[in-house]
C-alpha atoms as a PDB file:
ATOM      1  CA  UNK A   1      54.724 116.500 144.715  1.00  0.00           C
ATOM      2  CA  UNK A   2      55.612 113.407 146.360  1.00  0.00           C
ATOM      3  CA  UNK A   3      57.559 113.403 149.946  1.00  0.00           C
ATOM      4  CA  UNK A   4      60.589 111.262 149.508  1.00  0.00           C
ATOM      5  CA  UNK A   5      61.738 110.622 152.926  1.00  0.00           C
ATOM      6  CA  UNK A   6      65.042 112.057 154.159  1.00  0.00           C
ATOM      7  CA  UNK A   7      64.892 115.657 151.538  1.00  0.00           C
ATOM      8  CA  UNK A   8      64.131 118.733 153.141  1.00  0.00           C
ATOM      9  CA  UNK A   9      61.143 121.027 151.880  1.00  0.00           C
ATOM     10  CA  UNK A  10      63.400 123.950 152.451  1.00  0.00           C
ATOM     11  CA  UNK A  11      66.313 123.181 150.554  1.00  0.00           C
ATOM     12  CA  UNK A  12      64.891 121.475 147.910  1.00  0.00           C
ATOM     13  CA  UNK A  13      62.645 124.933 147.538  1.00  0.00           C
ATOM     14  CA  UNK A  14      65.960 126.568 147.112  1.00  0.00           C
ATOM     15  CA  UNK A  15      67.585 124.643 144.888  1.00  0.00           C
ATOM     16  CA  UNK A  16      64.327 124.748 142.685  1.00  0.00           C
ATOM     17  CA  UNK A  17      64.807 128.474 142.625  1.00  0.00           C
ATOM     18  CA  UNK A  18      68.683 128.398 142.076  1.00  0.00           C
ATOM     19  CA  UNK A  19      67.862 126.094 138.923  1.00  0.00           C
ATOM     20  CA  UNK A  20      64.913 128.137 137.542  1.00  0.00           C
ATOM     21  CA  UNK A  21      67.127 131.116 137.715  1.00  0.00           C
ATOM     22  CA  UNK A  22      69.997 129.125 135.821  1.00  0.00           C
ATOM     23  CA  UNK A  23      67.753 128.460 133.352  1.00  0.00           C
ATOM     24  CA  UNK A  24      66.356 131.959 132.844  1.00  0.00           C
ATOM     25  CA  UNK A  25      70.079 132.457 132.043  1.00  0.00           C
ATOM     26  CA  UNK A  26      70.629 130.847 129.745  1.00  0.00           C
ATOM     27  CA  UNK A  27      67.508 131.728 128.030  1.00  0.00           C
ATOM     28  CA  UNK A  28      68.490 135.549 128.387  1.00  0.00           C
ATOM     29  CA  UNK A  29      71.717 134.855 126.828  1.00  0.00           C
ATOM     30  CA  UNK A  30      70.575 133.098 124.189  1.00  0.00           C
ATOM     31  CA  UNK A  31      68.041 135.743 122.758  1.00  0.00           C
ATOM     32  CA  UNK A  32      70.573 137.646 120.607  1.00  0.00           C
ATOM     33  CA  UNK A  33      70.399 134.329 118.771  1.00  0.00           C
ATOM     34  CA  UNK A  34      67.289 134.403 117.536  1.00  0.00           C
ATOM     35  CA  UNK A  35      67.528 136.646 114.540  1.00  0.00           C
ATOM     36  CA  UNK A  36      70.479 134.486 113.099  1.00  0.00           C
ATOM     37  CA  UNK A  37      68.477 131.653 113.619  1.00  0.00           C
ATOM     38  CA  UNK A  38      65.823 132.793 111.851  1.00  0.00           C
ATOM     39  CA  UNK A  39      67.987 134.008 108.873  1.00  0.00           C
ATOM     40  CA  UNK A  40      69.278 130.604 108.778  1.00  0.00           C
ATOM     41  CA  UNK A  41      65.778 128.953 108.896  1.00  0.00           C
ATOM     42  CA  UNK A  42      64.508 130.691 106.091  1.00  0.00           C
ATOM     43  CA  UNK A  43      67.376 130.308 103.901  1.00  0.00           C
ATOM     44  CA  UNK A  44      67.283 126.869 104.156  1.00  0.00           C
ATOM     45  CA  UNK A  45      63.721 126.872 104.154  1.00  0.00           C
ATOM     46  CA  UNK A  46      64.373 128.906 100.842  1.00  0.00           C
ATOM     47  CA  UNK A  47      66.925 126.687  99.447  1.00  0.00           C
ATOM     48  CA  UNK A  48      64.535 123.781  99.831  1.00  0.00           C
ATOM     49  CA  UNK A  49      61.060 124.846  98.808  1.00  0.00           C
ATOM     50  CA  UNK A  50      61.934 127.227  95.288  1.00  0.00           C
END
């Protein structure tokens, strides 16, 4: 990674954690979405291809 000067290593180490742990939110929540998701993509897919 490039130094850019004026940013700290140590904060921008945290806020690189703090956003990596955001996203592994989100993902977590989102996983009880997956089997309606699928449903949905194979009706479709079974509405479109008879």
């Amino acid at each position: 990674m490039a130094r850019v000067g004026g940013r700290n290593l140590g904060v921008s180490g945290v806020a690189g954690v703090i956003c990596a742990g955001v996203i592994g939110a989100l993902l977590w929540f989102s996983l009880p979405m997956l089997p309606v998701l699928a449903e949905f993509a194979g009706e479709t897919l079974r509405t479109v291809l008879p």
